[in-house]
N, C-alpha and C. Protein backbone atom coordinates (compact mmCIF):
# COMPACT_ATOMS: atom_id res chain seq x y z
N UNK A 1 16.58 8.45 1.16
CA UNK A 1 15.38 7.99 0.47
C UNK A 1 14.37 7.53 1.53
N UNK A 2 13.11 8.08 1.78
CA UNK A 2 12.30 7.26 2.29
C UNK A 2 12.42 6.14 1.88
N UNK A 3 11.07 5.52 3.27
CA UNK A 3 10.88 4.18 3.35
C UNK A 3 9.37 4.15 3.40
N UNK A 4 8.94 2.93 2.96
CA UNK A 4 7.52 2.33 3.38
C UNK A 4 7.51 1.10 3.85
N UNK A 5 7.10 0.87 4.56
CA UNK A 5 6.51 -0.61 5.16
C UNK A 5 5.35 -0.67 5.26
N UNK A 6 4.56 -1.90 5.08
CA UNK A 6 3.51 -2.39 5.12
C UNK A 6 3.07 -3.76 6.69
N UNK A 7 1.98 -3.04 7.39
CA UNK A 7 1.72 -3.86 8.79
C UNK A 7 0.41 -4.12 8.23
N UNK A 8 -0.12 -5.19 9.48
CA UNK A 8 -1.54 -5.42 9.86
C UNK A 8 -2.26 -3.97 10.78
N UNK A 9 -3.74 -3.95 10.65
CA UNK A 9 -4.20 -3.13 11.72
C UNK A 9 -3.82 -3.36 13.47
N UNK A 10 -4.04 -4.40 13.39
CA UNK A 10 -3.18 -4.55 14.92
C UNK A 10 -2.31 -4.09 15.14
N UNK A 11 -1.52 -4.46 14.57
CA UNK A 11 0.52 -3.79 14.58
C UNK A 11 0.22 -2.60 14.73
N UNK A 12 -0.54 -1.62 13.76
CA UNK A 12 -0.88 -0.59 13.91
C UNK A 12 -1.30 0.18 14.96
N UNK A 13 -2.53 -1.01 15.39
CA UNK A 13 -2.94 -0.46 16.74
C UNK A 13 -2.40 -0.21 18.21
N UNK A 14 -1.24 -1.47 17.85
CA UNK A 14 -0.28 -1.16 19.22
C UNK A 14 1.10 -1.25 19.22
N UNK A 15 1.25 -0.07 17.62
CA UNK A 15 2.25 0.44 17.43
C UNK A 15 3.71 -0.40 17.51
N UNK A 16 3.60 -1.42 16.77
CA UNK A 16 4.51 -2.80 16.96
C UNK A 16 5.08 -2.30 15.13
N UNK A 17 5.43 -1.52 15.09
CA UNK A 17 5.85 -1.02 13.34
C UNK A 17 7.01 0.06 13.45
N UNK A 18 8.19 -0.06 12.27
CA UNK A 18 8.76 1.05 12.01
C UNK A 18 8.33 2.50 12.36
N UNK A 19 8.69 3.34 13.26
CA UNK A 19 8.19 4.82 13.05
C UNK A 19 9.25 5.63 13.39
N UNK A 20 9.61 6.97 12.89
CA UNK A 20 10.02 8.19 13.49
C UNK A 20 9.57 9.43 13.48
N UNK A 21 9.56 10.37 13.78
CA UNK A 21 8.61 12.00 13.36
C UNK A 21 8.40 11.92 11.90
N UNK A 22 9.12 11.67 11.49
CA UNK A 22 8.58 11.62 9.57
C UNK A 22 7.92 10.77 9.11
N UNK A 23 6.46 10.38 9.81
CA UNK A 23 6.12 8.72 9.38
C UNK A 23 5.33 9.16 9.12
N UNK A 24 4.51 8.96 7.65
CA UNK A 24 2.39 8.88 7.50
C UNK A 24 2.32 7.80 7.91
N UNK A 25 0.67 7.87 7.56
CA UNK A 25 0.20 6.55 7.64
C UNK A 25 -1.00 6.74 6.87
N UNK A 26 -1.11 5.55 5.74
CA UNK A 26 -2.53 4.99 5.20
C UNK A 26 -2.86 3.67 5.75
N UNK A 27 -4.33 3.79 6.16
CA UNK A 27 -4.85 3.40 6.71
C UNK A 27 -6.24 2.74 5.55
N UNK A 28 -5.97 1.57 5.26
CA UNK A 28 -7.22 0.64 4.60
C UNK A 28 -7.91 -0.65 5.36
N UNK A 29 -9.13 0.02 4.89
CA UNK A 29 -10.40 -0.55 6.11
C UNK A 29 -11.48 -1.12 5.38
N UNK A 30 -11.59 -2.81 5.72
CA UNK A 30 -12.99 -3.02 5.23
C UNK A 30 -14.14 -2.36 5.40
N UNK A 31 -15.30 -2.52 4.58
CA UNK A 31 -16.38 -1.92 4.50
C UNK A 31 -16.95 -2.18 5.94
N UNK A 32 -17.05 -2.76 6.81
CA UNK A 32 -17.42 -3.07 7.72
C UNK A 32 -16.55 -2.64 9.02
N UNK A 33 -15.37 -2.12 8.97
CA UNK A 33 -14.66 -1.95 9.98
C UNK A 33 -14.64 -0.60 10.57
N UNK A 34 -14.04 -0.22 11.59
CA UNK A 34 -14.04 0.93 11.91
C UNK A 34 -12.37 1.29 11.56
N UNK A 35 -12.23 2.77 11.79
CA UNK A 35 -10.32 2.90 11.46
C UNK A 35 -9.78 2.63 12.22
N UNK A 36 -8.75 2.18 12.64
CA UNK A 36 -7.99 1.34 14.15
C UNK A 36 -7.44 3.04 14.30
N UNK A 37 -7.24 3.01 15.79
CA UNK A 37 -6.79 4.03 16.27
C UNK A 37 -5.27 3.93 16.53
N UNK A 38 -4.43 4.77 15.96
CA UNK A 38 -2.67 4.07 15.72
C UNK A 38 -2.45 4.75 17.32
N UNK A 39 -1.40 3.28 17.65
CA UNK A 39 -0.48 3.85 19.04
C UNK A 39 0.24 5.40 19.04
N UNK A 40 0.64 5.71 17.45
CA UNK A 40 1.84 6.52 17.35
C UNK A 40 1.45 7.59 16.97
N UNK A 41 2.04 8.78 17.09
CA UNK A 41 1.34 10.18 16.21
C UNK A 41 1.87 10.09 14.94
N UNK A 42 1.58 10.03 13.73
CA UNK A 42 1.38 10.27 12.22
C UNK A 42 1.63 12.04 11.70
N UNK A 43 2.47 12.19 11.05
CA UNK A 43 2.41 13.45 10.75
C UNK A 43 1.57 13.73 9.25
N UNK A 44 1.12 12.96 8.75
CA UNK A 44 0.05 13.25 7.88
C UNK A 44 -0.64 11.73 7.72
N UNK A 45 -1.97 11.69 7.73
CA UNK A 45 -2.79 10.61 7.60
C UNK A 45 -3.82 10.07 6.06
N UNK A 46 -3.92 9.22 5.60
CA UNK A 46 -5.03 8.90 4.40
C UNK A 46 -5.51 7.55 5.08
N UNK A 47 -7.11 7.57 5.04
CA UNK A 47 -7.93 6.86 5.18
C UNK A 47 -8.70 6.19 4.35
N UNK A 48 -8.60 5.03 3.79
CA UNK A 48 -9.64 4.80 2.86
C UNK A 48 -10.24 3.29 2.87
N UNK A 49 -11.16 3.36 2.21
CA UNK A 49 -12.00 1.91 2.79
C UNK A 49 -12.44 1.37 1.31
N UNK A 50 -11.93 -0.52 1.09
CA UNK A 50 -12.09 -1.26 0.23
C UNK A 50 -11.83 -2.40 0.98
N UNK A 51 -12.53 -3.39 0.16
CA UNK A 51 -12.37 -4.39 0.16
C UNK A 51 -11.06 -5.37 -0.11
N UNK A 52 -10.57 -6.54 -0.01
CA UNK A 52 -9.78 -7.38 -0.23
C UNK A 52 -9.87 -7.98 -1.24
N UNK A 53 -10.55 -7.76 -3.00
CA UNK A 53 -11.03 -8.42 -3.72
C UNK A 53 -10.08 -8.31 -5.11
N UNK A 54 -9.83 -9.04 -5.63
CA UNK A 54 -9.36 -8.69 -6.64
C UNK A 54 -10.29 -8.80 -8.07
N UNK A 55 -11.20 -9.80 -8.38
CA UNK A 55 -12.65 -9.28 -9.14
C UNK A 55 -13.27 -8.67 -8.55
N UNK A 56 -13.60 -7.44 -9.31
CA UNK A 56 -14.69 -6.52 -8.25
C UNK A 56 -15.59 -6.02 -9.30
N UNK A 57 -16.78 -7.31 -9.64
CA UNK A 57 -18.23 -6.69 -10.15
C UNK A 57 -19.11 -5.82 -9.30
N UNK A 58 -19.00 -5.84 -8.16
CA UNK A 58 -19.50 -4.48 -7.39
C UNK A 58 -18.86 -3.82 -6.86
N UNK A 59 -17.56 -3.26 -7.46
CA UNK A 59 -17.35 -2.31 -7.31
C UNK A 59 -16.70 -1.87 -5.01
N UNK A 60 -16.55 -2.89 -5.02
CA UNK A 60 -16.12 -2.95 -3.54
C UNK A 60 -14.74 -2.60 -3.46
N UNK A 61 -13.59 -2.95 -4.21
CA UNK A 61 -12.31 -3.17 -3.91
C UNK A 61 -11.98 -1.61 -4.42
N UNK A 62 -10.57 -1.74 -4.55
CA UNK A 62 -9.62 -0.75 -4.72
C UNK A 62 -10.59 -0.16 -6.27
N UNK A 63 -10.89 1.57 -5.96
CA UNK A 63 -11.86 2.06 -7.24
C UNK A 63 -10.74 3.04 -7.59
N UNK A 64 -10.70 3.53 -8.83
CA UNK A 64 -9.52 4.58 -9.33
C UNK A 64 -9.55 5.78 -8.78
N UNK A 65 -10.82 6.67 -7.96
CA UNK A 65 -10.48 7.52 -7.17
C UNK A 65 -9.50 7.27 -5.95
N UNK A 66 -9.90 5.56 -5.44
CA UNK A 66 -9.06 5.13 -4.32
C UNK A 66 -7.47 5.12 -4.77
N UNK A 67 -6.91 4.48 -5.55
CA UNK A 67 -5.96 4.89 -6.59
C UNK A 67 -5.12 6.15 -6.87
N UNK A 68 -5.82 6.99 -7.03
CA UNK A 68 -5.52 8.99 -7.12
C UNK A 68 -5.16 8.90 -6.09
N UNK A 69 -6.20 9.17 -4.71
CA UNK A 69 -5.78 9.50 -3.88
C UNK A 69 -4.43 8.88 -3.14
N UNK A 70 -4.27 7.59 -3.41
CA UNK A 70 -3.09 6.63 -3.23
C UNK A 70 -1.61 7.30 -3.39
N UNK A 71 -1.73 7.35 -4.68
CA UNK A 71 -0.94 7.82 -5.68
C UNK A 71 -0.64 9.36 -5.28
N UNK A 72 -1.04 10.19 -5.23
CA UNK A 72 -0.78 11.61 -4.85
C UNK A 72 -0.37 11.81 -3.18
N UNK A 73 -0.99 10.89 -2.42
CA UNK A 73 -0.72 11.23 -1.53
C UNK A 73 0.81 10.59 -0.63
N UNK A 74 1.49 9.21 -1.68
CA UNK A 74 2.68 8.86 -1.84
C UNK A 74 3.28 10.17 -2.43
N UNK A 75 3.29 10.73 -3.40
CA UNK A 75 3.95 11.50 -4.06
C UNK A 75 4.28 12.81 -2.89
N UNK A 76 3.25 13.34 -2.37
CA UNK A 76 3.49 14.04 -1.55
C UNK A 76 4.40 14.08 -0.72
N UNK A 77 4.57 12.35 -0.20
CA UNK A 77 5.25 12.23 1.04
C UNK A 77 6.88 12.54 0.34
N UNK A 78 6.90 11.89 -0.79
CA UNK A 78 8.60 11.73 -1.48
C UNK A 78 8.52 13.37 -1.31
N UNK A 79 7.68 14.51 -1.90
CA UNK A 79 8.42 15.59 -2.39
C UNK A 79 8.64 16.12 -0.41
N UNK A 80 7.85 15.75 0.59
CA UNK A 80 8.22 16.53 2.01
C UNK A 80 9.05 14.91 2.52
N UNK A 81 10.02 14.03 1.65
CA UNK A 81 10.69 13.09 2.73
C UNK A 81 10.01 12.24 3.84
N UNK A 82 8.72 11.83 3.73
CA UNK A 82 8.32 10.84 4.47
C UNK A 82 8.26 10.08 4.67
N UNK A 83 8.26 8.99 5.13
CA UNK A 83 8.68 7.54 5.52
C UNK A 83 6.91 7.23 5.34
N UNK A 84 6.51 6.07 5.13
CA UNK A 84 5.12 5.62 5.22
C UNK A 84 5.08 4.27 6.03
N UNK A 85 3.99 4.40 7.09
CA UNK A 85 3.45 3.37 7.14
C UNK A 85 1.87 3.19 6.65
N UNK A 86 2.22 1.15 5.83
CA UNK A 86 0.70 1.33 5.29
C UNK A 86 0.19 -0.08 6.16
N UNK A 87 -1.48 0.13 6.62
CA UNK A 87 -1.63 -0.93 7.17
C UNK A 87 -3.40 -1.34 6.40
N UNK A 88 -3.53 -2.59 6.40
CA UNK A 88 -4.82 -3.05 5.89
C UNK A 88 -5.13 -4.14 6.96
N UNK A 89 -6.22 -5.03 6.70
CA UNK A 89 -6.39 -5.96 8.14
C UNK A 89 -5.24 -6.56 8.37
N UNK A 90 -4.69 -7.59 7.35
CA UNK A 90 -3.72 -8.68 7.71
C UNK A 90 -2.62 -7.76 7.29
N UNK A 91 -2.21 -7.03 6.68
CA UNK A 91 -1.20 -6.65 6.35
C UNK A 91 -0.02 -7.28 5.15
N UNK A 92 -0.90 -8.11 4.41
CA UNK A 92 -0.31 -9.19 3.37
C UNK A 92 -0.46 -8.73 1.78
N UNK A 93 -2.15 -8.80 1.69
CA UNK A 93 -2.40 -8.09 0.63
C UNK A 93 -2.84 -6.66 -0.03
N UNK A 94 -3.72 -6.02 0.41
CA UNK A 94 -4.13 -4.40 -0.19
C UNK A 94 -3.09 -3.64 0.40
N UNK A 95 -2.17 -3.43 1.66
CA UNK A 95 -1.57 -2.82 2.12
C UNK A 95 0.09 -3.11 1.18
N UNK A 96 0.44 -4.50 1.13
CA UNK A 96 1.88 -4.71 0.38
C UNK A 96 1.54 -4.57 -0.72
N UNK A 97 0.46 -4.28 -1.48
CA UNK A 97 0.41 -3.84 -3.14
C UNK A 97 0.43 -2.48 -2.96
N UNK A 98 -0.07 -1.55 -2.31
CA UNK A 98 0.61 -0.59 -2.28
C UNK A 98 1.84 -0.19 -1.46
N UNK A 99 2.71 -0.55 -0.85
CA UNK A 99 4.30 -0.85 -0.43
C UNK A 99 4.83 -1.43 -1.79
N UNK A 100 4.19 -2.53 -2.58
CA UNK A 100 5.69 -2.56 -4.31
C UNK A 100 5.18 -1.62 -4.80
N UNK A 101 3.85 -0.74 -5.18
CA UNK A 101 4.05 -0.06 -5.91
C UNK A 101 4.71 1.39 -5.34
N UNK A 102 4.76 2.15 -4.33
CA UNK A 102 5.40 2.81 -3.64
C UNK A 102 6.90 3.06 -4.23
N UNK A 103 7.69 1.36 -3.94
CA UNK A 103 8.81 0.94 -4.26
C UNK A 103 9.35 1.47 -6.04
N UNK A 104 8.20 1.06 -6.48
CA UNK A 104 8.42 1.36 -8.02
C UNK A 104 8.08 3.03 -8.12
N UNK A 105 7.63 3.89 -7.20
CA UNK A 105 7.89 5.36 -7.21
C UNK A 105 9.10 6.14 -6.74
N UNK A 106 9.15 5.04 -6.29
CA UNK A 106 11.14 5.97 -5.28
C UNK A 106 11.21 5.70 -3.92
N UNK A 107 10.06 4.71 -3.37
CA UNK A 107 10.38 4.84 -1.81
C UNK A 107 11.47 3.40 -1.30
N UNK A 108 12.16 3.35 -0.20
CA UNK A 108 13.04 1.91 0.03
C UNK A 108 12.15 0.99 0.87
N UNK A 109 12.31 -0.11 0.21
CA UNK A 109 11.38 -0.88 0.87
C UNK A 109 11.72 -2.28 1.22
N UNK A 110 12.39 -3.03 2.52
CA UNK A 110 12.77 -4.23 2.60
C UNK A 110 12.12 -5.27 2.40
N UNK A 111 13.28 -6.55 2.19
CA UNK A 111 12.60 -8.00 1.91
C UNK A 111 11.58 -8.33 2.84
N UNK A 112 10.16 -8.80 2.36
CA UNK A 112 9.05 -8.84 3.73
C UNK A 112 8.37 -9.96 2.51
N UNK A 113 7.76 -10.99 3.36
CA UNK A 113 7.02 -11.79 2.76
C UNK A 113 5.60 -11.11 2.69
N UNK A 114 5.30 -10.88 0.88
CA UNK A 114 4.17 -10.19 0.77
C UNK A 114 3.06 -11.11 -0.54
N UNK A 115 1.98 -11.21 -0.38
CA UNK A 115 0.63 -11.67 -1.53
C UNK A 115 -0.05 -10.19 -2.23
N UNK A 116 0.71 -9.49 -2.65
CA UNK A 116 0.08 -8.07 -3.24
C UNK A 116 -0.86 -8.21 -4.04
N UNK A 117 -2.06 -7.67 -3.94
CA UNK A 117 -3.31 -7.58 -4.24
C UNK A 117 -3.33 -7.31 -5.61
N UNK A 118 -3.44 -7.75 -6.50
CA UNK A 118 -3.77 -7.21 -8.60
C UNK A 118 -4.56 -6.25 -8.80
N UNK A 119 -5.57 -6.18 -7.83
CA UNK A 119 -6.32 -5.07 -8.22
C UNK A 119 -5.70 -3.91 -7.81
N UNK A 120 -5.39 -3.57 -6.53
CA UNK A 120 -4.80 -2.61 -6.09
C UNK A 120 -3.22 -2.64 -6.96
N UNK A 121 -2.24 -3.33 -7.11
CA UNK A 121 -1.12 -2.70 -8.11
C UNK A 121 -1.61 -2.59 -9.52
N UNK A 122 -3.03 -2.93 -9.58
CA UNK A 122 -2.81 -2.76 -11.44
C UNK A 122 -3.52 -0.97 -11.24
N UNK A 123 -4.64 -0.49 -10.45
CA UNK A 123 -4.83 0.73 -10.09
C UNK A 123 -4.33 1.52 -9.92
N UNK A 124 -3.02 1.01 -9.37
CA UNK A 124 -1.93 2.11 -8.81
C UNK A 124 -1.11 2.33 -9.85
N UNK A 125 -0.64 1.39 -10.60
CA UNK A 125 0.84 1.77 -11.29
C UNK A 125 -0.09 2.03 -12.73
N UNK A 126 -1.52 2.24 -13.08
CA UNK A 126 -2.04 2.79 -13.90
C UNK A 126 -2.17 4.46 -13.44
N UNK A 127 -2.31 5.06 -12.37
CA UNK A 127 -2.47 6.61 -11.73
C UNK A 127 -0.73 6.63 -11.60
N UNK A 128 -0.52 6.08 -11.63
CA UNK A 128 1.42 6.53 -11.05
C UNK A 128 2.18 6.72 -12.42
N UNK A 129 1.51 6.08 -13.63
CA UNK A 129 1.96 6.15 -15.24
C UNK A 129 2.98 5.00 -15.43
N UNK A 130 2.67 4.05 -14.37
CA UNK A 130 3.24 2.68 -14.84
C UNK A 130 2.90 1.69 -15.56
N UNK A 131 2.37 1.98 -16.23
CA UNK A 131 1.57 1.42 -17.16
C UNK A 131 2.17 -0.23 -17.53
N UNK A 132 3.47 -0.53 -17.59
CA UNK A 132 4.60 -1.12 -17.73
C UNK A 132 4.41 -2.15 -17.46
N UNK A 133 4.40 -1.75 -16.23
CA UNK A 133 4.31 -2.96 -14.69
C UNK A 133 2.60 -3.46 -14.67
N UNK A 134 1.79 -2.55 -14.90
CA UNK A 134 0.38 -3.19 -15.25
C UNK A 134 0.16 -4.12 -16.04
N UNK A 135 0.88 -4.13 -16.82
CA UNK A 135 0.91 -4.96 -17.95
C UNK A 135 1.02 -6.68 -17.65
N UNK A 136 2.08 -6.68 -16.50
CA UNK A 136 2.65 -7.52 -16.28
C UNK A 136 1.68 -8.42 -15.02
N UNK A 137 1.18 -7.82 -14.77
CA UNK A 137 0.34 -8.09 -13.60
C UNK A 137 -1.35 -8.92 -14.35
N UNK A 138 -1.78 -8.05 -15.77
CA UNK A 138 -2.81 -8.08 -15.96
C UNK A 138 -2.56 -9.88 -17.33
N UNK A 139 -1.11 -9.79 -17.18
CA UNK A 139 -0.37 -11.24 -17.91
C UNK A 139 -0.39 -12.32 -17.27
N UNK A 140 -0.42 -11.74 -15.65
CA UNK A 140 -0.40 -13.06 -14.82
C UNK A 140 0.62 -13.48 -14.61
N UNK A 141 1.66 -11.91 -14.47
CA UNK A 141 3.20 -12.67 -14.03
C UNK A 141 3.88 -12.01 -12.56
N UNK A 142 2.42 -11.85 -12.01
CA UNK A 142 2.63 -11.23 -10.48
C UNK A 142 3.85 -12.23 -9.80
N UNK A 143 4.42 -13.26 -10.38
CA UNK A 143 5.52 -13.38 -9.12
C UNK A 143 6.65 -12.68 -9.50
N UNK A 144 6.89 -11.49 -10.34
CA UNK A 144 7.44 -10.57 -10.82
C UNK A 144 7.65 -9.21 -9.28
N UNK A 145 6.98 -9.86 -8.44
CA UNK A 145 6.42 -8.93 -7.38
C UNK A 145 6.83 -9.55 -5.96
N UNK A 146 6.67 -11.12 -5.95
CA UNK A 146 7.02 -11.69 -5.26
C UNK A 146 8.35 -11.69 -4.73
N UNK A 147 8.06 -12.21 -2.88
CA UNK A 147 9.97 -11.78 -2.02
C UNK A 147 10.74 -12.79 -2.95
N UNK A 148 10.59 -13.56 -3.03
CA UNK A 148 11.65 -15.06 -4.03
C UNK A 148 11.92 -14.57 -4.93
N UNK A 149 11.13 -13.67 -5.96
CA UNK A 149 11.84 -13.21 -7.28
C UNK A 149 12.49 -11.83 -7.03
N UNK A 150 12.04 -11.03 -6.38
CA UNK A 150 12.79 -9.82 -6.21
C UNK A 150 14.16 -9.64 -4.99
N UNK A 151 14.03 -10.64 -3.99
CA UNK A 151 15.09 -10.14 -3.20
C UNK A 151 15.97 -11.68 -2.88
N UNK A 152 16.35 -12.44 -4.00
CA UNK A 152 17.14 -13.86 -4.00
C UNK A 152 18.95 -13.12 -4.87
């Protein structure tokens, strides 16, 4: 079974992360940032740029095209066996909401202290047909997600 892990851009940048020949990498970048250039070679790459927000009246944060592309391009990796790395600035929130939802597609993913973003898992596990787990998130029972409730 693949794996995903979730880093900071730094980690990223000097390659301080899980990798072997089978590794992607998505790569999420504030509106203001440039893409960090990874230490490691990537055998397939997604780039995309949002914000850290979880209200988003303008439209800054995680948008449902960002989502699709999310979503399909995980799927991809399961049907060619890829391992993912995902990195966002800190590596806490937009990056570990997509690492649980990943998890909830089929990928293995270890105990890591994570703050997963609502906007980004309620986007995702709405394009992934998790509708389920959205639910639960949009209830306000995100510690459903949390390392203490899932890996005790």
């Amino acid at each position: 079974m693949p794996w995903i892990q979730h880093y900071s851009r730094q980690d990223v940048k000097e390659g301080l992360h899980y990798w072997d020949d089978r590794t992607a990498l998505i790569q999420i970048k504030d509106v203001l940032q440039d893409h960090v250039k990874p230490a490691l070679e990537f055998v397939e790459t997604l780039q995309l740029t949002f914000e850290d927000v979880e209200i988003d009246p303008d439209e800054i944060g995680m948008q449902p095209e960002h989502a699709k592309q999310t979503v399909d391009f995980l799927r991809m990796c399961l049907e060619k066996n890829l391992n993912v790395v995902v990195h966002c600035h800190a590596g806490i929130c937009r990056s570990s909401a997509v690492a649980v939802v990943a998890e909830y597609m089929g990928f293995q993913l270890e105990p890591k202290v994570r703050m997963p973003n609502q906007l980004v898992m309620h986007r995702m596990f709405l394009e992934a047909g998790l509708e389920d787990k959205s639910t639960l998130i949009k209830m306000g029972h995100l510690n459903d997600f949390l390392y203490e409730d899932r890996y005790e």
